[in-house]
C-alpha atoms as a PDB file:
ATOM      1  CA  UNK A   1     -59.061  18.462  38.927  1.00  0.00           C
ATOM      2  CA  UNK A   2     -55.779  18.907  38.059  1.00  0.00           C
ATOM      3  CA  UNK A   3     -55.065  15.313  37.856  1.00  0.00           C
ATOM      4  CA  UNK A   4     -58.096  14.267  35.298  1.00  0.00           C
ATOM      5  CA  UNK A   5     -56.988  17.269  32.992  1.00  0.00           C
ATOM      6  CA  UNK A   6     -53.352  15.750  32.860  1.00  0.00           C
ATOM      7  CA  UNK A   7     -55.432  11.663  31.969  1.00  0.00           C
ATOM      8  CA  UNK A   8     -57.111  13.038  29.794  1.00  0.00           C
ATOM      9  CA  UNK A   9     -54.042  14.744  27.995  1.00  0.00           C
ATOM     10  CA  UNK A  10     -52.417  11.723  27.794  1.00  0.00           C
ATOM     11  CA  UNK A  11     -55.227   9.714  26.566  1.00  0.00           C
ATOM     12  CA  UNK A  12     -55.558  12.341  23.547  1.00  0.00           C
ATOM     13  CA  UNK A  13     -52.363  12.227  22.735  1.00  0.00           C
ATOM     14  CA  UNK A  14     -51.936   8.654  23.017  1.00  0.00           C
ATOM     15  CA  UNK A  15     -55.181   7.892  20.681  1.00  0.00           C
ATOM     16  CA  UNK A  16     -52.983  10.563  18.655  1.00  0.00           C
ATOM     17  CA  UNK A  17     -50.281   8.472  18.260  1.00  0.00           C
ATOM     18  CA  UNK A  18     -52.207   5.564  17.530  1.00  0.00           C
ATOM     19  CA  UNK A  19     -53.863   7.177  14.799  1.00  0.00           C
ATOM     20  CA  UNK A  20     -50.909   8.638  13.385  1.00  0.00           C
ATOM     21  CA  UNK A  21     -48.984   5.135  13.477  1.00  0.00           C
ATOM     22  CA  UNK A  22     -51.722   2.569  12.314  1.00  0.00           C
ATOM     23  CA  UNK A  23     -51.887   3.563   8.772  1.00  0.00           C
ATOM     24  CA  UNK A  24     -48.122   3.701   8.161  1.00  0.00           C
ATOM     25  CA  UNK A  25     -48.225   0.222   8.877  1.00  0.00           C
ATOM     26  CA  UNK A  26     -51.337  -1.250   6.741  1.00  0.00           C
ATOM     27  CA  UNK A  27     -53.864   0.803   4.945  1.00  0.00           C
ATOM     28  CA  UNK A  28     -57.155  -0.706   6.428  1.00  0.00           C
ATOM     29  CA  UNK A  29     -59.092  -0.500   2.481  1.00  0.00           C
ATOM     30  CA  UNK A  30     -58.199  -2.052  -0.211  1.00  0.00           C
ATOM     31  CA  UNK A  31     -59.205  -0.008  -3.676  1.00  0.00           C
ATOM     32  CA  UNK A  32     -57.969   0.652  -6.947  1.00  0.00           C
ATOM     33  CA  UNK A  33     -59.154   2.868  -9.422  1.00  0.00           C
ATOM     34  CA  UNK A  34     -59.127   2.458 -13.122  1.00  0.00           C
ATOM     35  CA  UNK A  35     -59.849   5.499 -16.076  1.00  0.00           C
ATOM     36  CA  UNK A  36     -60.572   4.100 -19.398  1.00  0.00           C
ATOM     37  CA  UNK A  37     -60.853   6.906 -22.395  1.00  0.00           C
ATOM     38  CA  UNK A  38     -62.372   6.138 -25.223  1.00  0.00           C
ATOM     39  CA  UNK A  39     -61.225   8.721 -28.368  1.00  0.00           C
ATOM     40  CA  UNK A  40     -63.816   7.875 -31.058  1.00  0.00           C
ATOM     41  CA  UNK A  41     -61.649   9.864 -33.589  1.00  0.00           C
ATOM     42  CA  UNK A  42     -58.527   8.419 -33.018  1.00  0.00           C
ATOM     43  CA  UNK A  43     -60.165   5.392 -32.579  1.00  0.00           C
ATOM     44  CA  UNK A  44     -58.090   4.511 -29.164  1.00  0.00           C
ATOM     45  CA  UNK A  45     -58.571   3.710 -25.792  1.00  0.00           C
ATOM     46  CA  UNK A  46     -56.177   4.826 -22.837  1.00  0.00           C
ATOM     47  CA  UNK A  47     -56.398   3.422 -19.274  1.00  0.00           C
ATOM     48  CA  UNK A  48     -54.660   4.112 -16.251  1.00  0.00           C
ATOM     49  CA  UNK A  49     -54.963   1.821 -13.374  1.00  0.00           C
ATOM     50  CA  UNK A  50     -54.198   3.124  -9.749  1.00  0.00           C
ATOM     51  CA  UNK A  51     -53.290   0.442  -7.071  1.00  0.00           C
ATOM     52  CA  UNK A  52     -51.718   0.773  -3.417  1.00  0.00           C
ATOM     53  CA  UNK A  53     -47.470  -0.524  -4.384  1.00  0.00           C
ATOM     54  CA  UNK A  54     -47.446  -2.602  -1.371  1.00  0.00           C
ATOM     55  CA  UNK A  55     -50.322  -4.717  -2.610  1.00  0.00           C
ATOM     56  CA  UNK A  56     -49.171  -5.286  -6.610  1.00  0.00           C
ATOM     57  CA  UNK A  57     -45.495  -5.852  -4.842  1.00  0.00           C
ATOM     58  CA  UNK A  58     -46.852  -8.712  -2.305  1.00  0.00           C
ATOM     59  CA  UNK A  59     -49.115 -10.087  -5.151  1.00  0.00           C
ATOM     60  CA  UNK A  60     -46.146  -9.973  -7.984  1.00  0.00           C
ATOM     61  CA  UNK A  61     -42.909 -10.897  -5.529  1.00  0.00           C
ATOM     62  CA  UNK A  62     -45.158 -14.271  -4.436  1.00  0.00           C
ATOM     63  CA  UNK A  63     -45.704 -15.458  -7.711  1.00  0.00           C
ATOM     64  CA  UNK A  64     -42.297 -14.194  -9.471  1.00  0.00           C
ATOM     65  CA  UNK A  65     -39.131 -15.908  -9.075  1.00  0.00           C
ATOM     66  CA  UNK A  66     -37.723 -12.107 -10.414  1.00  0.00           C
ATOM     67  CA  UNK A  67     -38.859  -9.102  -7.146  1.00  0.00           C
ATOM     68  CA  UNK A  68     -40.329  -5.910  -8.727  1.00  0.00           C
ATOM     69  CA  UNK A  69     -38.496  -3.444  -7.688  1.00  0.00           C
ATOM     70  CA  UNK A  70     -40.099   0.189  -7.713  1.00  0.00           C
ATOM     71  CA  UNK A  71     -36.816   1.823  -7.311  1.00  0.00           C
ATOM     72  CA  UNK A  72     -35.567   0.700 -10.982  1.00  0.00           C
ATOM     73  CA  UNK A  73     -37.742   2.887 -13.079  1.00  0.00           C
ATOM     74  CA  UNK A  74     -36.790   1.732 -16.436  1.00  0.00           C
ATOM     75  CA  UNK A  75     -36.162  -2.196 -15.581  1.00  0.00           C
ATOM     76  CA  UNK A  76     -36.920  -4.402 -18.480  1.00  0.00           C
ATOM     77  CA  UNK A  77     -37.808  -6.766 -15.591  1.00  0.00           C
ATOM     78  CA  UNK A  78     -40.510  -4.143 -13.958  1.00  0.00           C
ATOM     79  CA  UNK A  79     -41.953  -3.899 -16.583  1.00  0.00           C
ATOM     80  CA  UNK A  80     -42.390  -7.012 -18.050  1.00  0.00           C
ATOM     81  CA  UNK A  81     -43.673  -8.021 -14.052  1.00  0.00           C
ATOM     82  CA  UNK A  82     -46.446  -5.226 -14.276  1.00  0.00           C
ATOM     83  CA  UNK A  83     -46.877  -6.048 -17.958  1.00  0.00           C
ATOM     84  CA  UNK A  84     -47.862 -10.263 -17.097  1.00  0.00           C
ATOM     85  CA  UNK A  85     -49.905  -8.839 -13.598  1.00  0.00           C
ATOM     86  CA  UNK A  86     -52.221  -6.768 -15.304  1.00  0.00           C
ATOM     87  CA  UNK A  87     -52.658  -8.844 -18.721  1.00  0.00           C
ATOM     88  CA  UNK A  88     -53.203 -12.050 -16.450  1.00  0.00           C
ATOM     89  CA  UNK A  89     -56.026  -9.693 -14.270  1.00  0.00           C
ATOM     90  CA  UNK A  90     -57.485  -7.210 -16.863  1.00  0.00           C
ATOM     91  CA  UNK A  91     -58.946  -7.303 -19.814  1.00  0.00           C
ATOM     92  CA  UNK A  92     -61.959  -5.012 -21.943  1.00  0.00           C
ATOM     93  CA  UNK A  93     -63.570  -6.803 -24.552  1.00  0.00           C
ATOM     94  CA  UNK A  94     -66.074  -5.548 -27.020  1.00  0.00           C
ATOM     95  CA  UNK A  95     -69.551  -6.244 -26.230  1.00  0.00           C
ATOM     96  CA  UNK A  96     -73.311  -5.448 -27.211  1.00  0.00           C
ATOM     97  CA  UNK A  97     -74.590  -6.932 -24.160  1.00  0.00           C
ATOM     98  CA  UNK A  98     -73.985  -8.949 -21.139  1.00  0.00           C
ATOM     99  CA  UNK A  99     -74.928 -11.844 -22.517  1.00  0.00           C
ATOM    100  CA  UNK A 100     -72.173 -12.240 -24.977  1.00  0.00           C
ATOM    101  CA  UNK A 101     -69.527 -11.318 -22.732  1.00  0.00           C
ATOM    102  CA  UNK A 102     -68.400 -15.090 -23.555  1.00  0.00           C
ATOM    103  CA  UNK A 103     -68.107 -14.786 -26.901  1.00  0.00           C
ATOM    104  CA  UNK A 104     -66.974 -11.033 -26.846  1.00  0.00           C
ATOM    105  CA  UNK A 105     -63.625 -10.131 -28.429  1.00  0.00           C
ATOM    106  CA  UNK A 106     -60.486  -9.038 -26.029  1.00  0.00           C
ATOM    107  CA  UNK A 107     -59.130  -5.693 -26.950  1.00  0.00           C
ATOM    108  CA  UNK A 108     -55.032  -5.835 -27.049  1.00  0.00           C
ATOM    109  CA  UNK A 109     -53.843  -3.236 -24.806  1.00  0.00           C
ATOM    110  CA  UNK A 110     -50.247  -2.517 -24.976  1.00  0.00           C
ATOM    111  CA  UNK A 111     -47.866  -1.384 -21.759  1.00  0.00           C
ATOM    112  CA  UNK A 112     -46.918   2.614 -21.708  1.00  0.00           C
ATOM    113  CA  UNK A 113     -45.821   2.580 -18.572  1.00  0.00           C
ATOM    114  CA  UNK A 114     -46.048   3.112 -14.602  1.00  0.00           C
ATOM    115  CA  UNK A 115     -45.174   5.722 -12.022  1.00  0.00           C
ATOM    116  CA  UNK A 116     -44.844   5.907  -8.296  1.00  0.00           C
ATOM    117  CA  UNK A 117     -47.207   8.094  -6.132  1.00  0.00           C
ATOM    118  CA  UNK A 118     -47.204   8.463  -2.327  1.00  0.00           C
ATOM    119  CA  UNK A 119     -47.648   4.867  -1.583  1.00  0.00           C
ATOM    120  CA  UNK A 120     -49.264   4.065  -5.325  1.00  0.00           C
ATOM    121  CA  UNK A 121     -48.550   3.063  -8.658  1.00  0.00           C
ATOM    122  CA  UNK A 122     -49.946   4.081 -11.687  1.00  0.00           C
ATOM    123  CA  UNK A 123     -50.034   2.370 -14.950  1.00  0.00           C
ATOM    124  CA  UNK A 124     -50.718   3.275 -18.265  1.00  0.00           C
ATOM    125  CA  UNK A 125     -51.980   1.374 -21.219  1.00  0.00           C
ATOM    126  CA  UNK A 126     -53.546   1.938 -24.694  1.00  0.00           C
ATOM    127  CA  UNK A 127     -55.160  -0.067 -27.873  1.00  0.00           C
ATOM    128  CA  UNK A 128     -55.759   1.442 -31.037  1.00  0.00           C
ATOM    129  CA  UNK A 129     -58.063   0.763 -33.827  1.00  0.00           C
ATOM    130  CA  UNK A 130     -61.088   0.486 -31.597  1.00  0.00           C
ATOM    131  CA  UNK A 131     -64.233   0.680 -33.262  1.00  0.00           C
ATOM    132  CA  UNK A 132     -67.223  -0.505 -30.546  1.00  0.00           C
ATOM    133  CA  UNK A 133     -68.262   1.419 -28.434  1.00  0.00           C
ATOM    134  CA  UNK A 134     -69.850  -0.832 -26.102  1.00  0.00           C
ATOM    135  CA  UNK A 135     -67.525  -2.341 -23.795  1.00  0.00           C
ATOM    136  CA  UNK A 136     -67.264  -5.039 -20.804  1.00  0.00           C
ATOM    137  CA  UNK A 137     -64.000  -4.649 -18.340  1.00  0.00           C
ATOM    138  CA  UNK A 138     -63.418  -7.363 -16.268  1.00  0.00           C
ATOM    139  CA  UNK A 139     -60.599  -6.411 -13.264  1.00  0.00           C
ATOM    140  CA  UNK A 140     -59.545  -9.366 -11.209  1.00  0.00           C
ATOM    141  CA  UNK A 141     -55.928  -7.067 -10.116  1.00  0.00           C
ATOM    142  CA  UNK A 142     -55.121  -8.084  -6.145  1.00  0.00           C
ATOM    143  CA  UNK A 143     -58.256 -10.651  -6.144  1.00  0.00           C
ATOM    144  CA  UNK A 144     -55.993 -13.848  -5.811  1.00  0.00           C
ATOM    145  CA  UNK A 145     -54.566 -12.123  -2.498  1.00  0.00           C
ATOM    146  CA  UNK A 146     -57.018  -9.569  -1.431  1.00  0.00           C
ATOM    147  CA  UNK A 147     -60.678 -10.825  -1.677  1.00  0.00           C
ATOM    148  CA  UNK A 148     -62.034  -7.494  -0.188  1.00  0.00           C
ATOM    149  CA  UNK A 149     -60.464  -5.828  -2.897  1.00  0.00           C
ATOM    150  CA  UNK A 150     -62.625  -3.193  -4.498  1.00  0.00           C
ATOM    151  CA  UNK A 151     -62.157  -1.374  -7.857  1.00  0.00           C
ATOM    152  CA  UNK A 152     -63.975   1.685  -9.182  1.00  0.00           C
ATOM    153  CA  UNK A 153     -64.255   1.714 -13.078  1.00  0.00           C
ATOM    154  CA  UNK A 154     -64.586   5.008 -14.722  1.00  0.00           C
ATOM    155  CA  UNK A 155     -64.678   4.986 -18.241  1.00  0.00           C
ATOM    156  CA  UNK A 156     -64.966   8.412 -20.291  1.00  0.00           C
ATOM    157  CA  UNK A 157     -65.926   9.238 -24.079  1.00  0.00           C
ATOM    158  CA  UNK A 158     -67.493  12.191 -25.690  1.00  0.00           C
ATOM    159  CA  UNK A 159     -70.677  13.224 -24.097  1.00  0.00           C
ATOM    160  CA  UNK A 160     -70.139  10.333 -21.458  1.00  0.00           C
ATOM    161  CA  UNK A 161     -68.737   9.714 -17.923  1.00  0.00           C
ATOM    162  CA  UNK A 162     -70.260   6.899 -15.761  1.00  0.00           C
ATOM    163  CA  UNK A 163     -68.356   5.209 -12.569  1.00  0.00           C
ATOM    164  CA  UNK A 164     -69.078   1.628 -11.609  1.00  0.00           C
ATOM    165  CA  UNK A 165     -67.932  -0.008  -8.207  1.00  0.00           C
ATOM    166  CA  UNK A 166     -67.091  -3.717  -9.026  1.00  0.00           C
ATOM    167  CA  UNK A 167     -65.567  -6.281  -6.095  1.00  0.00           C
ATOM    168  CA  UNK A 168     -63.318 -10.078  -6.714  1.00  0.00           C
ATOM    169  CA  UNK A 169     -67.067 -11.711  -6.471  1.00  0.00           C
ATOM    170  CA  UNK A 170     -68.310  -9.560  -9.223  1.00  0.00           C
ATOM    171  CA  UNK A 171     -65.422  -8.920 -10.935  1.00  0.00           C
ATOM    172  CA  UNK A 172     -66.934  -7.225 -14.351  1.00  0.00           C
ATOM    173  CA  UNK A 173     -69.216  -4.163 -15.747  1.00  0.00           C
ATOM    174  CA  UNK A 174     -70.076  -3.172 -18.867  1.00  0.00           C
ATOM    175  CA  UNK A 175     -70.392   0.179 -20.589  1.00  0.00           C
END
């Protein structure tokens, strides 16, 4: 009797340490969250995009002959690396329907900034002089190196919230 208690003691806290090593070593999901506000009276839109910082370092470091590195806060080079990864994988246009998402105009967003949190990054943009309020986001961020990458699209505006849940294969919504 004794000698089952003590198994199974070690089988608990084996599967303990398991569980408490896995996920320092890869985070088994792969999604990224981006907030767009739309401020009819100022006429401007702010987003913040929220991605896991070893997947946007993997993604920029393979394709940049300059590393990102999240330890230089104010690096002309970070942020001109964040600054091409997002423009090259983001964009909102103005659109009255999905049908003219072709034709629809892209919105210039221009880089705030980023900051580091427990194992993320957050980065801010904004465009001004916004005037539709119909608009189509298309996020392709991670897709070239992730496929299962998922992103959830929340866009806010005055008497508004809505969420969508968009994937590399379907890579747009629109609002």
């Amino acid at each position: 009797m004794i000698a089952r208690s003590f198994y199974r003691i070690r089988i608990v806290i084996i599967a303990l340490s398991i569980w408490a090593i896995i996920p320092s070593m890869v985070h088994p999901f792969y999604i990224g969250l981006t907030e767009i506000e739309y401020k009819p009276k100022s006429k401007l839109i702010q987003v913040s995009i929220k991605l896991f910082l070893d997947d946007v370092m993997k993604e920029i470091n393979a394709k940049s002959a300059v590393k990102f590195n999240p330890e230089k806060k104010n690096s002309s080079d970070n942020n001109r690396l964040l600054s091409e990864f997002v423009g090259n994988n983001f964009s909102i246009k103005t659109a009255a329907d999905q049908k003219k998402l072709n034709k629809a105009k892209k919105i210039p967003l221009s880089f705030i900034g980023w900051e580091l949190e427990e194992g993320a990054i957050w980065m801010y943009w904004e465009s001004g002089n916004v005037l539709e309020k119909n608009i189509a986001v298309e996020n392709k961020l991670l897709c070239s190196s992730i496929n299962q990458q998922i992103h959830i699209i929340k866009i806010i505006r005055p008497g508004f919230v809505k969420s969508e849940r968009i994937s590399c294969s379907s890579p747009y919504c629109l609002f």
